[in-house]
PDB file of N, CA and C in Angstrom:
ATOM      1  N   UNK A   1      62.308 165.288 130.389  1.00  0.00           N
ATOM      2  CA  UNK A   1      60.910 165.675 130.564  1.00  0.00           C
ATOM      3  C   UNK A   1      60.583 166.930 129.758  1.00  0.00           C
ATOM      4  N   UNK A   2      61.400 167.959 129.602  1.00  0.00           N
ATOM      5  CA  UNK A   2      60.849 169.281 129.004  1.00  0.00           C
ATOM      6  C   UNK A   2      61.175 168.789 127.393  1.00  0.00           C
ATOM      7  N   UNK A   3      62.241 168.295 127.151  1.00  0.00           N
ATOM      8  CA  UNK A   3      62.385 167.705 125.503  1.00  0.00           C
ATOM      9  C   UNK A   3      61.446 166.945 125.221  1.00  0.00           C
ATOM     10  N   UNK A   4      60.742 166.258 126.364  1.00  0.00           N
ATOM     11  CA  UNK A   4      59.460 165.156 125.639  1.00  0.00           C
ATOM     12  C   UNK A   4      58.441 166.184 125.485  1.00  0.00           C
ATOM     13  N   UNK A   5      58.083 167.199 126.733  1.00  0.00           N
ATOM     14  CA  UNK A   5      56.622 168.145 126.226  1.00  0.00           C
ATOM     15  C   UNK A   5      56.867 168.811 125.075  1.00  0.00           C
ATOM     16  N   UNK A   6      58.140 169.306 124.817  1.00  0.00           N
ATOM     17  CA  UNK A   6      58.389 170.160 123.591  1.00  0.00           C
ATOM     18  C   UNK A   6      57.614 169.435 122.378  1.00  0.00           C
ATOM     19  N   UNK A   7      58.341 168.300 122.545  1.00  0.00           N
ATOM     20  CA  UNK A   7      57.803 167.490 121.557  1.00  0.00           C
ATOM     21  C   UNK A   7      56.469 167.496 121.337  1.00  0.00           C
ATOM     22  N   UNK A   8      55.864 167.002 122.605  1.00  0.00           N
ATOM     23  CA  UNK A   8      54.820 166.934 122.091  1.00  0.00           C
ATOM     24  C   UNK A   8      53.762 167.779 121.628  1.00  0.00           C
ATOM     25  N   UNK A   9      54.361 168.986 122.223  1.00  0.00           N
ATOM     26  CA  UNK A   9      53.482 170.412 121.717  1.00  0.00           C
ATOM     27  C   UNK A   9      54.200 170.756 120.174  1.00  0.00           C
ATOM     28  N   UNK A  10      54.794 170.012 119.595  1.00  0.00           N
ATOM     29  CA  UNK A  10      55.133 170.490 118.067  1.00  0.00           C
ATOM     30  C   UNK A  10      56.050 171.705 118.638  1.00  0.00           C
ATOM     31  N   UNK A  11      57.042 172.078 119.209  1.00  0.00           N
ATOM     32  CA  UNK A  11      57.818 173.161 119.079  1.00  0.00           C
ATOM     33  C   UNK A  11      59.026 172.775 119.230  1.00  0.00           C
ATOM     34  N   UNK A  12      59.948 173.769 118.319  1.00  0.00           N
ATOM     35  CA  UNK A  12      61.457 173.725 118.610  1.00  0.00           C
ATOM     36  C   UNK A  12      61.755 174.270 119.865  1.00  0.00           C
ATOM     37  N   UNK A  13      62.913 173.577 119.485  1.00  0.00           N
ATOM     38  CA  UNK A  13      64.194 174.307 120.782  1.00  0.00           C
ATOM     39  C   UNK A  13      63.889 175.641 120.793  1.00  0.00           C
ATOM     40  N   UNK A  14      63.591 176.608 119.368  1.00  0.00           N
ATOM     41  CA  UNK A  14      63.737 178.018 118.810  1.00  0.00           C
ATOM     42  C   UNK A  14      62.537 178.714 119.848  1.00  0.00           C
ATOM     43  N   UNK A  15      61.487 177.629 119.286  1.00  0.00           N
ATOM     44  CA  UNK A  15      59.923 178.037 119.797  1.00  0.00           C
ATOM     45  C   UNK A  15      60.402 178.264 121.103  1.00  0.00           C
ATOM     46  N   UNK A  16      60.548 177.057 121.872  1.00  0.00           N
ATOM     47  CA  UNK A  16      60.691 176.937 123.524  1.00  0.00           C
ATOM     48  C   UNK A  16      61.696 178.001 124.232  1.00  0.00           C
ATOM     49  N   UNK A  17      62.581 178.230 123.192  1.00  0.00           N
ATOM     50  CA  UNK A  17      63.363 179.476 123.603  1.00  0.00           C
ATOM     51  C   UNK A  17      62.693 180.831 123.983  1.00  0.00           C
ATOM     52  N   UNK A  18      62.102 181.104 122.549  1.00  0.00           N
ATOM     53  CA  UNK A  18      61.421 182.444 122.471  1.00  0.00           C
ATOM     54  C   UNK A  18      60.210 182.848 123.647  1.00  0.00           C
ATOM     55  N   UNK A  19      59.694 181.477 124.083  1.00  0.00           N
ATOM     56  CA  UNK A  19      58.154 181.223 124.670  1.00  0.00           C
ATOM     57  C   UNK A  19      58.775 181.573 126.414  1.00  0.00           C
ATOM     58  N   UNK A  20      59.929 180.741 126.491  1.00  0.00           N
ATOM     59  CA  UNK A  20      60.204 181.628 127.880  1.00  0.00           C
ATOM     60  C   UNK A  20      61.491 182.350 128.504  1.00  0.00           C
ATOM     61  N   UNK A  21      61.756 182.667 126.819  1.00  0.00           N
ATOM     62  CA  UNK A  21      62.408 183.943 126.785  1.00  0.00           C
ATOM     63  C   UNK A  21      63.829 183.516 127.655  1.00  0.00           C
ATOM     64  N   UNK A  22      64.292 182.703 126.920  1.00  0.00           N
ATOM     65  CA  UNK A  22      65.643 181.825 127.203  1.00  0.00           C
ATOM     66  C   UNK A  22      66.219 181.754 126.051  1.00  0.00           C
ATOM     67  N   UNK A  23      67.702 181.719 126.460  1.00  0.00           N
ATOM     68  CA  UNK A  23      68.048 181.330 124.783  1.00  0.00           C
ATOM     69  C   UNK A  23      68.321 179.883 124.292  1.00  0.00           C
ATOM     70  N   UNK A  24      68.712 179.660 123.306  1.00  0.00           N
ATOM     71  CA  UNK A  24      68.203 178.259 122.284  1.00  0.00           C
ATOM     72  C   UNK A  24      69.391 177.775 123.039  1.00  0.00           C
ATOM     73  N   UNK A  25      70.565 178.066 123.242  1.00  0.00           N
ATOM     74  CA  UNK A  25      71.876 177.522 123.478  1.00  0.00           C
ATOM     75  C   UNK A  25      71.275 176.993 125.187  1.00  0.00           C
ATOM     76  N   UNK A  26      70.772 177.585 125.837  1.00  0.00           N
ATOM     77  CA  UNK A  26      70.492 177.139 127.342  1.00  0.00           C
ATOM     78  C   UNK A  26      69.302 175.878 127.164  1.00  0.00           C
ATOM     79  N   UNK A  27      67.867 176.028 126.268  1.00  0.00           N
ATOM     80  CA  UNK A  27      67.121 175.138 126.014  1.00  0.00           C
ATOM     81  C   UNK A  27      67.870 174.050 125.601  1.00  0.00           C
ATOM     82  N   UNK A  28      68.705 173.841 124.841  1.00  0.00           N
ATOM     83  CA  UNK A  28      69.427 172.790 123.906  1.00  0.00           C
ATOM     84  C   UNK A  28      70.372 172.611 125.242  1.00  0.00           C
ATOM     85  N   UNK A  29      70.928 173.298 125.887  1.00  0.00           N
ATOM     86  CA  UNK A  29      71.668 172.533 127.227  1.00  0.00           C
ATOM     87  C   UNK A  29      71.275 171.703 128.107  1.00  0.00           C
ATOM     88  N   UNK A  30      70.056 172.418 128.309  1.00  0.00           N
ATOM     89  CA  UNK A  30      68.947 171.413 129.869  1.00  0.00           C
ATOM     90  C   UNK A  30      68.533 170.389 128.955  1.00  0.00           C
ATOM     91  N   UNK A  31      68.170 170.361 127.618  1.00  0.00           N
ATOM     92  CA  UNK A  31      67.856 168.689 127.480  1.00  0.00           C
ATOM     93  C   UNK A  31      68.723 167.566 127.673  1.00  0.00           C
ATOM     94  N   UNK A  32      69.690 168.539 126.870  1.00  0.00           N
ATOM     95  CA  UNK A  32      71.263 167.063 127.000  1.00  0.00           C
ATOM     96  C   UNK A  32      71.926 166.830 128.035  1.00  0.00           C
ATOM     97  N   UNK A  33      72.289 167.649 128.886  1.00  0.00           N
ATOM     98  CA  UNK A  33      72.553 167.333 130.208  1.00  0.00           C
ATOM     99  C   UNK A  33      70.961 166.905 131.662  1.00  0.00           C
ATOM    100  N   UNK A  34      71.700 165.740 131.711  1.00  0.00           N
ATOM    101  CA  UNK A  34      70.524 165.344 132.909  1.00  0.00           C
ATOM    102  C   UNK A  34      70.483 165.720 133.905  1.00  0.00           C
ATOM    103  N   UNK A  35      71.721 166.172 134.701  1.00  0.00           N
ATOM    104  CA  UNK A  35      72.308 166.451 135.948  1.00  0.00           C
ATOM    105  C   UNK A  35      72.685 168.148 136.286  1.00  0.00           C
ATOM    106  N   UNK A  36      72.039 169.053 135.887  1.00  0.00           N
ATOM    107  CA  UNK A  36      72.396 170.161 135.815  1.00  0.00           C
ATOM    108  C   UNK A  36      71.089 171.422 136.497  1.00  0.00           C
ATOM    109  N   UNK A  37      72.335 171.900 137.367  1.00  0.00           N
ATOM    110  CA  UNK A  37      70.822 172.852 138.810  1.00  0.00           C
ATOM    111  C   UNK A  37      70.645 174.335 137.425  1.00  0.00           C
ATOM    112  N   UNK A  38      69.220 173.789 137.445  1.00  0.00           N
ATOM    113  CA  UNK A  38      68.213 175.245 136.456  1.00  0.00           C
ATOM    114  C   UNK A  38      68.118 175.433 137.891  1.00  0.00           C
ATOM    115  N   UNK A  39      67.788 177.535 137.349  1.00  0.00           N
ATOM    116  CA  UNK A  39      66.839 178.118 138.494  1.00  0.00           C
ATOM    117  C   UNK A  39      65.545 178.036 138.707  1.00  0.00           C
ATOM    118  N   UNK A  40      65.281 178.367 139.442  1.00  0.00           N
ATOM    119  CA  UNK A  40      63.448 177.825 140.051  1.00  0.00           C
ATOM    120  C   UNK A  40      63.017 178.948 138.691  1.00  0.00           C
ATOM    121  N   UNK A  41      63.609 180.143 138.824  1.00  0.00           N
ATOM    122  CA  UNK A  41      63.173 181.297 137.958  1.00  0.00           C
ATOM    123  C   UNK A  41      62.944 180.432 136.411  1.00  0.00           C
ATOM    124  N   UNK A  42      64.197 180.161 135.843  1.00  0.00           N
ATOM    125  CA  UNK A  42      64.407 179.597 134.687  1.00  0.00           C
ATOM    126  C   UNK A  42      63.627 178.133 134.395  1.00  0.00           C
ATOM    127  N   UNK A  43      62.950 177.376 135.071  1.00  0.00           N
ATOM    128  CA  UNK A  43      62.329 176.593 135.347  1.00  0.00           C
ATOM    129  C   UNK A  43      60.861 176.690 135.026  1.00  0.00           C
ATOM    130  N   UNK A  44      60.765 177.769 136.224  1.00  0.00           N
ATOM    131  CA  UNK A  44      59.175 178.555 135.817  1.00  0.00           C
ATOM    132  C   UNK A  44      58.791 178.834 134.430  1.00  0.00           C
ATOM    133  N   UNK A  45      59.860 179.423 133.910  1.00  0.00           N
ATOM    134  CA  UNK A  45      59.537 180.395 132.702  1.00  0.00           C
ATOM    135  C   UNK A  45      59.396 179.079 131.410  1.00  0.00           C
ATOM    136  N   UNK A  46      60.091 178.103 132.066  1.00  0.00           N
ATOM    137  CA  UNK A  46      60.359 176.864 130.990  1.00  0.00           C
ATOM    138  C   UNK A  46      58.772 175.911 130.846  1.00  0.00           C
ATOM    139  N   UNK A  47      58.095 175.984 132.398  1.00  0.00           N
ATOM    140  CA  UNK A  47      57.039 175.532 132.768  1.00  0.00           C
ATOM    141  C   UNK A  47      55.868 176.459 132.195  1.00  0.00           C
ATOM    142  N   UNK A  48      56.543 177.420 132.022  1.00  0.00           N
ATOM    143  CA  UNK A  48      54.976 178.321 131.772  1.00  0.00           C
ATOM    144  C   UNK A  48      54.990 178.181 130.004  1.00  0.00           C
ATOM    145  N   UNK A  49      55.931 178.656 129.904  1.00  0.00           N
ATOM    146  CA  UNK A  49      55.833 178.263 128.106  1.00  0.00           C
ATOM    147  C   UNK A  49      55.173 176.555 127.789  1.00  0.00           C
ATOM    148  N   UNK A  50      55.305 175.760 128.416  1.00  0.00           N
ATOM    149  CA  UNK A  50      55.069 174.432 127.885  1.00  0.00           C
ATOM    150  C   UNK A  50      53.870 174.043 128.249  1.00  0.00           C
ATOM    151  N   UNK A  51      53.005 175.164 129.243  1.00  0.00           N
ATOM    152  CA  UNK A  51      51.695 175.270 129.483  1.00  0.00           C
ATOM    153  C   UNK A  51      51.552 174.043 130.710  1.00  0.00           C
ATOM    154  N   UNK A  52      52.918 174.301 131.702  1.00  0.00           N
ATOM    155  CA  UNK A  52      52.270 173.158 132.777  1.00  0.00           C
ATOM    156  C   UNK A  52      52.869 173.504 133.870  1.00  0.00           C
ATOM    157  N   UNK A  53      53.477 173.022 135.110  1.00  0.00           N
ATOM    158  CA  UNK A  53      53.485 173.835 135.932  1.00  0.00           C
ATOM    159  C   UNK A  53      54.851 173.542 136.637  1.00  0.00           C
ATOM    160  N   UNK A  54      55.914 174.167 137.348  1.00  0.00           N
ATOM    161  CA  UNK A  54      57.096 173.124 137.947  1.00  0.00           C
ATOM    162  C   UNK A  54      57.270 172.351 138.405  1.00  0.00           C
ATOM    163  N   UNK A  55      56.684 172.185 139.677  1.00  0.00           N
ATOM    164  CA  UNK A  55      56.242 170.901 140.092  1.00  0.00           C
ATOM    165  C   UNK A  55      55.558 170.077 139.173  1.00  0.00           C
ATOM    166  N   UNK A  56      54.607 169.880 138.541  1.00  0.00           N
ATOM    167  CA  UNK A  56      54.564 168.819 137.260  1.00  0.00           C
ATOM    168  C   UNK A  56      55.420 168.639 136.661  1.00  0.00           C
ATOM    169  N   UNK A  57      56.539 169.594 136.295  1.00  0.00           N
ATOM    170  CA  UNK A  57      58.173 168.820 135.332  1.00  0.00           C
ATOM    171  C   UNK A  57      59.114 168.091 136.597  1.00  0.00           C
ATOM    172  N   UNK A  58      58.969 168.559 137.794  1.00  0.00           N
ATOM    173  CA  UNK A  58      59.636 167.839 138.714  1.00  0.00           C
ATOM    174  C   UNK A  58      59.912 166.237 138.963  1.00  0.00           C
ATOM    175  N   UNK A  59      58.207 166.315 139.281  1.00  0.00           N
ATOM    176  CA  UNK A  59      57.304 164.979 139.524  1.00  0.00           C
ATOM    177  C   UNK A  59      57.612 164.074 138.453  1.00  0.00           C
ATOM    178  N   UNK A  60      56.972 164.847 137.207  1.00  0.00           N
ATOM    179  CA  UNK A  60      57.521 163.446 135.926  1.00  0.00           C
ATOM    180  C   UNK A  60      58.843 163.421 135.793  1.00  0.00           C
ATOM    181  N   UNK A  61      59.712 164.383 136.023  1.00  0.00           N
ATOM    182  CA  UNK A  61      61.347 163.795 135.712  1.00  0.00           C
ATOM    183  C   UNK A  61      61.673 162.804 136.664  1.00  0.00           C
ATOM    184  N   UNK A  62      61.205 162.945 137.902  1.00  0.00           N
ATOM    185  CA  UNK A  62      61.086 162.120 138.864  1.00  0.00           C
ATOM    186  C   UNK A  62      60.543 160.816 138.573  1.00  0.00           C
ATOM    187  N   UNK A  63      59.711 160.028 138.078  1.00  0.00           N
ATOM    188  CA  UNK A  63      58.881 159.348 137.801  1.00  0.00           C
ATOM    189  C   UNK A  63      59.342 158.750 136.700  1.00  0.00           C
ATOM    190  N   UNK A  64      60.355 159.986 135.563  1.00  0.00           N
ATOM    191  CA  UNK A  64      60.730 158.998 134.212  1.00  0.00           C
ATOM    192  C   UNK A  64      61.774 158.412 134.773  1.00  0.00           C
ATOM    193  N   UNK A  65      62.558 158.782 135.964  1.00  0.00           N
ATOM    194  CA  UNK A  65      63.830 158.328 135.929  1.00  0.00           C
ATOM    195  C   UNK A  65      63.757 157.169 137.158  1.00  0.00           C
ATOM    196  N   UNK A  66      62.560 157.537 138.004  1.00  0.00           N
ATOM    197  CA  UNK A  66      62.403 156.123 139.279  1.00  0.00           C
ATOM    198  C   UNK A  66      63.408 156.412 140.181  1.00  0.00           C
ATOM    199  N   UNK A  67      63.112 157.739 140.034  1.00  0.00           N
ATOM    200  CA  UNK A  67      64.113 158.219 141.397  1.00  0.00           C
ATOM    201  C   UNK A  67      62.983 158.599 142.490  1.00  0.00           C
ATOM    202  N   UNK A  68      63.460 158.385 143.380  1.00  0.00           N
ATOM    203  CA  UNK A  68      62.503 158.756 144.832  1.00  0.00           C
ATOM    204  C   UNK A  68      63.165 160.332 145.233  1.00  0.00           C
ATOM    205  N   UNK A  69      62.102 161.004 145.512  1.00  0.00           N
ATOM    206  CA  UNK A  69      62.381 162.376 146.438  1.00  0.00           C
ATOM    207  C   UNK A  69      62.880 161.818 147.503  1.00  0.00           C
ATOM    208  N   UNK A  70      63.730 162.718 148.356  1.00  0.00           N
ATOM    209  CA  UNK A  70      64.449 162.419 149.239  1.00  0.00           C
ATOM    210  C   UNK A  70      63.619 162.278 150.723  1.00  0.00           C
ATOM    211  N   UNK A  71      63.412 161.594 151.554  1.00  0.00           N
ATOM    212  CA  UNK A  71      62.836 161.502 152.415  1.00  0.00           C
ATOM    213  C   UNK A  71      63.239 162.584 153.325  1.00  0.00           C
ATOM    214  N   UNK A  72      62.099 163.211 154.533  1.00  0.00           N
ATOM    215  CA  UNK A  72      62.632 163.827 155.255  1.00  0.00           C
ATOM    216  C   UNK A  72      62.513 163.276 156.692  1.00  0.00           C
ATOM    217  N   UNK A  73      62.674 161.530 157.196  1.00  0.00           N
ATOM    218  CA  UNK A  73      62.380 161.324 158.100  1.00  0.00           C
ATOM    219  C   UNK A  73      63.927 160.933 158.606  1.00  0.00           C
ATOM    220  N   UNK A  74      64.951 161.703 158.049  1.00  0.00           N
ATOM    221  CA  UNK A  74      66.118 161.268 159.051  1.00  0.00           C
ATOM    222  C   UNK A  74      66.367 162.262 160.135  1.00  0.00           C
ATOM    223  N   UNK A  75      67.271 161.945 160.989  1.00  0.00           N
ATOM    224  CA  UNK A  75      67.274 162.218 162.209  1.00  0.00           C
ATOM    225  C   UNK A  75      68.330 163.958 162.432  1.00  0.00           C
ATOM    226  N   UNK A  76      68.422 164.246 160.639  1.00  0.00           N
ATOM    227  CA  UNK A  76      69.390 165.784 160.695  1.00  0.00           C
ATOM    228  C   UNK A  76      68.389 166.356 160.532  1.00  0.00           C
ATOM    229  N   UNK A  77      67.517 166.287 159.998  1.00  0.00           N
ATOM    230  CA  UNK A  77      66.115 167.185 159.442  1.00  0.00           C
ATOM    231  C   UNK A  77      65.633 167.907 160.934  1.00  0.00           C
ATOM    232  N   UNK A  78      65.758 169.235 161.138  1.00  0.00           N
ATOM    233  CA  UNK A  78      64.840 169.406 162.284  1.00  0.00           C
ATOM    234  C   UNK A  78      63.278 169.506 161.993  1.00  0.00           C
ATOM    235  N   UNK A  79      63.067 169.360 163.098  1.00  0.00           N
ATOM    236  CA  UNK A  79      61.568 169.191 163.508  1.00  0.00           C
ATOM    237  C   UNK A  79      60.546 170.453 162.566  1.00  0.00           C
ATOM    238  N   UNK A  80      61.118 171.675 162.546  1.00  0.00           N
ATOM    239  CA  UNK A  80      60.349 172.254 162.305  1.00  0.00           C
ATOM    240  C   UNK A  80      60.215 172.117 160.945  1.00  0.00           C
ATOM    241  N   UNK A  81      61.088 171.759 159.825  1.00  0.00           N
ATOM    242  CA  UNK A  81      61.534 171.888 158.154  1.00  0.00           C
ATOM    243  C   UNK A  81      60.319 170.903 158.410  1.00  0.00           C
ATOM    244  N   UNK A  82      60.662 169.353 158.878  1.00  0.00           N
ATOM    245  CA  UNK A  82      59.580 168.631 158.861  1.00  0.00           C
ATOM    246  C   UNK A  82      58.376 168.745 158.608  1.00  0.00           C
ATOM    247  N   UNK A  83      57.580 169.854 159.673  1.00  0.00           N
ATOM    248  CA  UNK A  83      56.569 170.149 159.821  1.00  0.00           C
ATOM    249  C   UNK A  83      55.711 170.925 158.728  1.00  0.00           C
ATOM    250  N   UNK A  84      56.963 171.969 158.481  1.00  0.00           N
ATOM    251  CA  UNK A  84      56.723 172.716 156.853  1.00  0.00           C
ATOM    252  C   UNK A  84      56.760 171.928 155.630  1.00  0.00           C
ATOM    253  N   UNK A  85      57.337 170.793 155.589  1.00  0.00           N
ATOM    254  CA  UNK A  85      57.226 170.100 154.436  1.00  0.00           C
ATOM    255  C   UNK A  85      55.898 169.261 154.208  1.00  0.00           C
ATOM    256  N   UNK A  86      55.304 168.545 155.416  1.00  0.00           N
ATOM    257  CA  UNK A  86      54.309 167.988 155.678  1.00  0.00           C
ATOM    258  C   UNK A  86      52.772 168.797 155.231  1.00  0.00           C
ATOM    259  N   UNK A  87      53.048 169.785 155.682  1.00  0.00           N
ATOM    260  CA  UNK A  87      51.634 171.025 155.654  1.00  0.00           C
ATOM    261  C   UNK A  87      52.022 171.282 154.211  1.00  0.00           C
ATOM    262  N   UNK A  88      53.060 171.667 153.697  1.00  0.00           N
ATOM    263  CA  UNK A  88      53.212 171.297 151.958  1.00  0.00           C
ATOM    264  C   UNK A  88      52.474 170.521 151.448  1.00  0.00           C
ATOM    265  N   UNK A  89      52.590 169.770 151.608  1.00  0.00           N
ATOM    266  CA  UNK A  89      52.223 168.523 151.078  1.00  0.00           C
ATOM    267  C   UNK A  89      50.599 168.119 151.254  1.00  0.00           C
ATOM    268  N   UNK A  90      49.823 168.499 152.432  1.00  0.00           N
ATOM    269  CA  UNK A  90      48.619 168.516 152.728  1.00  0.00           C
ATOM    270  C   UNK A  90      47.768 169.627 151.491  1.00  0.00           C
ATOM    271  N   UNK A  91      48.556 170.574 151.165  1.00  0.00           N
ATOM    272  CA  UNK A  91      47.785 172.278 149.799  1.00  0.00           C
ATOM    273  C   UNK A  91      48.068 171.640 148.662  1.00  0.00           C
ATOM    274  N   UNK A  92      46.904 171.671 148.215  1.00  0.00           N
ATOM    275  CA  UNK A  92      46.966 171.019 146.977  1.00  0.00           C
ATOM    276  C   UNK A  92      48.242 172.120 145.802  1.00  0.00           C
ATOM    277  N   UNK A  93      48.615 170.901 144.358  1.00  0.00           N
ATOM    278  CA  UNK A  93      49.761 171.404 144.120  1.00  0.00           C
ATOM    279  C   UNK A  93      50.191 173.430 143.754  1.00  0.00           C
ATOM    280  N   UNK A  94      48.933 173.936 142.926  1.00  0.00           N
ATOM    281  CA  UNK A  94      49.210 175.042 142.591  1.00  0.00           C
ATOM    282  C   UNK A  94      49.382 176.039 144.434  1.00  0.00           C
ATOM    283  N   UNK A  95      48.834 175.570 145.057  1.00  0.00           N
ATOM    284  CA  UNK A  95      48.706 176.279 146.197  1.00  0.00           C
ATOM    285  C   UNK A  95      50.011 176.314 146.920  1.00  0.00           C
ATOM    286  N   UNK A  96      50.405 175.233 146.998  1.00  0.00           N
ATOM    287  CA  UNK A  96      51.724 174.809 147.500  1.00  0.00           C
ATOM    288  C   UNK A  96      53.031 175.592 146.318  1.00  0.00           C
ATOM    289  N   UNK A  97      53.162 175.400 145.374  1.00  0.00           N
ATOM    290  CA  UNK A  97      54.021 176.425 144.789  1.00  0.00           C
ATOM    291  C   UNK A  97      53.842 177.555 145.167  1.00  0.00           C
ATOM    292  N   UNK A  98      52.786 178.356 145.514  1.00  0.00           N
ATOM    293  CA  UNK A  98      52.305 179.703 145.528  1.00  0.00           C
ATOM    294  C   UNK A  98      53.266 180.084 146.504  1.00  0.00           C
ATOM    295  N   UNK A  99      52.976 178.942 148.059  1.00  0.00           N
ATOM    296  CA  UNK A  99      53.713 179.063 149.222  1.00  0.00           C
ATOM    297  C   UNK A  99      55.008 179.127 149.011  1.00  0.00           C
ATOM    298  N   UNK A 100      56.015 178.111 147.872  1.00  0.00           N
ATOM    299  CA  UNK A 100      56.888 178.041 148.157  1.00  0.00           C
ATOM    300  C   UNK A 100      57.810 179.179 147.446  1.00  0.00           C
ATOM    301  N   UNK A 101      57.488 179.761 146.432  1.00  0.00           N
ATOM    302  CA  UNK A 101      57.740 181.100 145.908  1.00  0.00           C
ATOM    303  C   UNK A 101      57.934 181.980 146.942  1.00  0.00           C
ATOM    304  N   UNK A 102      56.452 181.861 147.675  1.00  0.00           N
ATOM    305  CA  UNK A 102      56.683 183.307 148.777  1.00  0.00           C
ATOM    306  C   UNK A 102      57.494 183.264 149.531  1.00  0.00           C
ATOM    307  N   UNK A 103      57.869 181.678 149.921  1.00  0.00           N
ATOM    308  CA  UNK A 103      58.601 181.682 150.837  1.00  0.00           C
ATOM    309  C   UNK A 103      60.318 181.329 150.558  1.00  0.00           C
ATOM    310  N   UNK A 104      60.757 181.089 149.415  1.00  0.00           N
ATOM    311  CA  UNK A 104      61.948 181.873 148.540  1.00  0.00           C
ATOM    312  C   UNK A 104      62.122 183.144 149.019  1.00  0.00           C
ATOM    313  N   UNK A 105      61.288 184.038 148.444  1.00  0.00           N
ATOM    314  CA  UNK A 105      61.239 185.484 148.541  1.00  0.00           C
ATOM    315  C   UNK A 105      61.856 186.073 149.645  1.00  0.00           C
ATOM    316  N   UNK A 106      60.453 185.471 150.460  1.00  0.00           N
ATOM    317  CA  UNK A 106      61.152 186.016 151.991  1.00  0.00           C
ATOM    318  C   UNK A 106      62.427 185.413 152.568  1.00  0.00           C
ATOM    319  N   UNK A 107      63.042 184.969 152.588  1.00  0.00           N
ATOM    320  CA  UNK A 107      64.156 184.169 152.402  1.00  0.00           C
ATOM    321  C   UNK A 107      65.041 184.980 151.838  1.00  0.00           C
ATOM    322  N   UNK A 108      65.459 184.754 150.611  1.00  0.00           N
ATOM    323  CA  UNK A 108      65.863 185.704 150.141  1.00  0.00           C
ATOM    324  C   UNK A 108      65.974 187.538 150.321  1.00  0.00           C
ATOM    325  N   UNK A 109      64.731 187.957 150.922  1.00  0.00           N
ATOM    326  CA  UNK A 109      64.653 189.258 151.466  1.00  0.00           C
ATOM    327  C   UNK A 109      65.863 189.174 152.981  1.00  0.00           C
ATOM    328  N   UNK A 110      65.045 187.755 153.407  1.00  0.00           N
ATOM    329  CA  UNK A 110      66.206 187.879 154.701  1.00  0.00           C
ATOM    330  C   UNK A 110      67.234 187.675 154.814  1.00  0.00           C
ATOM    331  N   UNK A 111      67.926 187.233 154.010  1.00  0.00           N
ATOM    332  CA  UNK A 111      69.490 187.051 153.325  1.00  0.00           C
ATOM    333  C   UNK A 111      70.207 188.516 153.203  1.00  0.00           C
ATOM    334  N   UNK A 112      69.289 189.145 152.602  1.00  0.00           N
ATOM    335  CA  UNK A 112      70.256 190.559 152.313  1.00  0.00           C
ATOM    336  C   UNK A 112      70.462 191.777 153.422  1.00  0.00           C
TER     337      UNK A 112
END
């Protein structure tokens, strides 16, 4: 998905590097490998250079490959993740990233 927008915005690996300030060796990695955890951070920065948003590279990698997101109606999921994923899903998309950043953060704040 990010090697097809590259494309189609006319930029190199070089460009896409410089644009979110990654280097060419990591851009040229995430295309060729399919299976490999980017950070949400490194993601973002990949999304913002290509002028679209993470969740939009999610969705279409999702979509090129006909993979389904994982359901959350099994019976380990507690109730409450549920509930937060659902009300996700109700905020439209930029809104819903907004949430899920913040709520990284705090997360992360409460980790340390």
């Amino acid at each position: 998905e990010i090697s097809r927008r590259r494309r189609e915005q006319k930029l190199t690996q070089e460009d896409l590097a410089e644009l979110s300030d990654l280097s060419v060796n990591f851009i040229s990695r995430v295309e060729r490998t399919k299976d490999q955890n980017i950070s949400i951070q490194k993601l973002d920065s990949i999304a913002k250079a290509l002028n679209t948003t993470t969740p939009d590279i999610i969705n279409n990698a999702y979509r090129a490959k006909k993979i389904k997101p994982e359901k959350i109606h099994d019976n380990n999921t507690p109730v409450f993740m549920k509930k937060v994923i659902n009300e996700l899903r109700k905020l439209p998309e930029p809104k819903a990233e907004r949430v899920c950043k913040s709520l990284i953060t705090l997360l992360k704040e409460m980790n340390n």
